[in-house]
Protein backbone atom coordinates (compact mmCIF):
# COMPACT_ATOMS: atom_id res chain seq x y z
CA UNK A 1 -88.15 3.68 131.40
CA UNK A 2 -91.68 4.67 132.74
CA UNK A 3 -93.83 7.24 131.36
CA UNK A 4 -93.39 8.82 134.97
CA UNK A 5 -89.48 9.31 135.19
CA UNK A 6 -89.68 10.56 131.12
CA UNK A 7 -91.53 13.14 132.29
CA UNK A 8 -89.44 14.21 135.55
CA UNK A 9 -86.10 13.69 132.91
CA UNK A 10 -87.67 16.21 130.44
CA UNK A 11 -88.34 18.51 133.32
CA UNK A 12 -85.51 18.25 134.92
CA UNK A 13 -83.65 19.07 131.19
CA UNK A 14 -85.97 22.30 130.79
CA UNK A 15 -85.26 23.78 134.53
CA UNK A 16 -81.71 23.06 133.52
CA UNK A 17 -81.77 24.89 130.31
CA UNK A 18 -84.17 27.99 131.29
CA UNK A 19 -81.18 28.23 134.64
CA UNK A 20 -78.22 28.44 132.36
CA UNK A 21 -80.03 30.71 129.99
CA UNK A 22 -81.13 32.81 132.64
CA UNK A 23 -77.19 32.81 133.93
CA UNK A 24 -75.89 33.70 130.99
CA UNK A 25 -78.34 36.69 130.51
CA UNK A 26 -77.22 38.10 133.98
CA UNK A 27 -74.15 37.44 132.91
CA UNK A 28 -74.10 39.64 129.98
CA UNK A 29 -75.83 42.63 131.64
CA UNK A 30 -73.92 45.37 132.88
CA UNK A 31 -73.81 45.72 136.65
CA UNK A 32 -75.65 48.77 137.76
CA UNK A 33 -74.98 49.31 141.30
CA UNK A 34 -75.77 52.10 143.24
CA UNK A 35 -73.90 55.66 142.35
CA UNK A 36 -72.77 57.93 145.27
CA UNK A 37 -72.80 61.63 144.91
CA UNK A 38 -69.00 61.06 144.67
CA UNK A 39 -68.75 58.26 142.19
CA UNK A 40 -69.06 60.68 139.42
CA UNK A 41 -67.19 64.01 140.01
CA UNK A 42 -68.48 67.30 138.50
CA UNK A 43 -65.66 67.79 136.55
CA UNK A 44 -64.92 64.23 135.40
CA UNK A 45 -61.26 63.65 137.48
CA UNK A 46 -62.03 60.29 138.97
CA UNK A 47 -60.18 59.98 142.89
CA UNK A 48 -56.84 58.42 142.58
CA UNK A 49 -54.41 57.35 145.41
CA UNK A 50 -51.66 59.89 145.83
CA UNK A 51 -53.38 63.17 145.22
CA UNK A 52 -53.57 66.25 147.80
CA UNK A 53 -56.19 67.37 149.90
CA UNK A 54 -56.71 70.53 147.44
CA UNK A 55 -57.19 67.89 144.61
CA UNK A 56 -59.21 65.72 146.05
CA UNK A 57 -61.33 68.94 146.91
CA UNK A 58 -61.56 70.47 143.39
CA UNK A 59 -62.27 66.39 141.97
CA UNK A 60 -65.30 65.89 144.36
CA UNK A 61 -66.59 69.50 144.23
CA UNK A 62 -67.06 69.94 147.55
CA UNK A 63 -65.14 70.82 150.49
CA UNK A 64 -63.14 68.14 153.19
CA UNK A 65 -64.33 69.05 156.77
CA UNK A 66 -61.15 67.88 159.31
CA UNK A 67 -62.42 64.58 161.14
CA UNK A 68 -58.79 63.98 163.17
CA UNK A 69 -55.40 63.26 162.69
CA UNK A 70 -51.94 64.72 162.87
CA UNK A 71 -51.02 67.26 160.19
CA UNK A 72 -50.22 64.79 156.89
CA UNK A 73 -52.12 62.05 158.75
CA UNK A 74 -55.64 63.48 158.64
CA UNK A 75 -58.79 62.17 157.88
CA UNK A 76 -61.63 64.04 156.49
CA UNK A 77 -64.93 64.11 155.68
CA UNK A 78 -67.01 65.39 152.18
CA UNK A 79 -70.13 65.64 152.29
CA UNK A 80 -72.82 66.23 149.38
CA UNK A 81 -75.97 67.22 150.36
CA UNK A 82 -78.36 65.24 147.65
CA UNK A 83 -81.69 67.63 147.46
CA UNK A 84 -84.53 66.50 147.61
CA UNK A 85 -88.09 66.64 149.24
CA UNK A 86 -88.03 66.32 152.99
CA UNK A 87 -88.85 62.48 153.17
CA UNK A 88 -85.14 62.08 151.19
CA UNK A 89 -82.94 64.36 152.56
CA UNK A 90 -79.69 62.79 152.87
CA UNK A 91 -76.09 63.70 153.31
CA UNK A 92 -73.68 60.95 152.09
CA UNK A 93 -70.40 61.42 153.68
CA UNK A 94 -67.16 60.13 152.35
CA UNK A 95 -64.20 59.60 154.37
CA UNK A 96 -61.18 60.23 152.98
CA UNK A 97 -57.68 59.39 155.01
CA UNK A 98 -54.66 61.04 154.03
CA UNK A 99 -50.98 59.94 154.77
CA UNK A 100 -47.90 62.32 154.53
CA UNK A 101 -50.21 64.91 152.93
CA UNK A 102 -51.25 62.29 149.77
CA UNK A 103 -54.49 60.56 149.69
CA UNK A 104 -53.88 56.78 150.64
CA UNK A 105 -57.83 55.44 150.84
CA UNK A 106 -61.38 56.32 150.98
CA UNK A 107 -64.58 54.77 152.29
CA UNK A 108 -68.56 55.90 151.78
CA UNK A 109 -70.95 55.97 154.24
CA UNK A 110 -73.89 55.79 152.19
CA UNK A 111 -77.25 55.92 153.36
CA UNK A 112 -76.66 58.08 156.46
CA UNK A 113 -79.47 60.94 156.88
CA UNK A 114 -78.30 63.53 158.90
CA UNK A 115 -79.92 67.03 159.21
């Protein structure tokens, strides 16, 4: 073996090792992704499937603003106005659609600025 491919072997071993130590500290760190206003409710009652609109109301801390639907089939809106300096004003909505009067899914819009 040349003095040339030792050398690209003993590379090749240390990019190999500093990788797989580098995986397994991303591995181990907890994921910190980014919180909406309604990821964390004032009161603490996380959103579950199944609840009412009055529930999901009082768990968010704000309240649902009628988007469309049919009476038991509505979809609504909650917004949380973040404050903040002009430059980040923003107003995260969160869609929330209801079926026979229980809530059956949600979906953020995060990121919209509206005034």
């Amino acid at each position: 073996m040349s003095m040339r491919s030792s050398r690209s072997v003993k590379r090749l071993m240390v990019n190999t090792v500093t990788t797989w130590i580098a995986l397994a500290g991303l591995a181990l760190t907890p994921a910190t992704g980014q919180q909406s206003p309604h990821g964390a409710p004032p009161n603490g009652v996380p959103l579950t499937f199944g609840m009412n609109a009055d529930e999901v109301s009082q768990a968010l801390g704000v309240p649902l603003n009628y988007v469309r639907g049919r009476s038991g089939d509505e979809l609504f809106l909650a917004t949380s106005n973040v404050k903040g300096s002009a430059l980040s004003s923003r107003s995260d909505g969160l869609y929330l659609q209801f079926r026979k009067g229980r809530l059956a899914g949600w979906k953020g819009d995060w990121g919209t600025i509206r005034p």
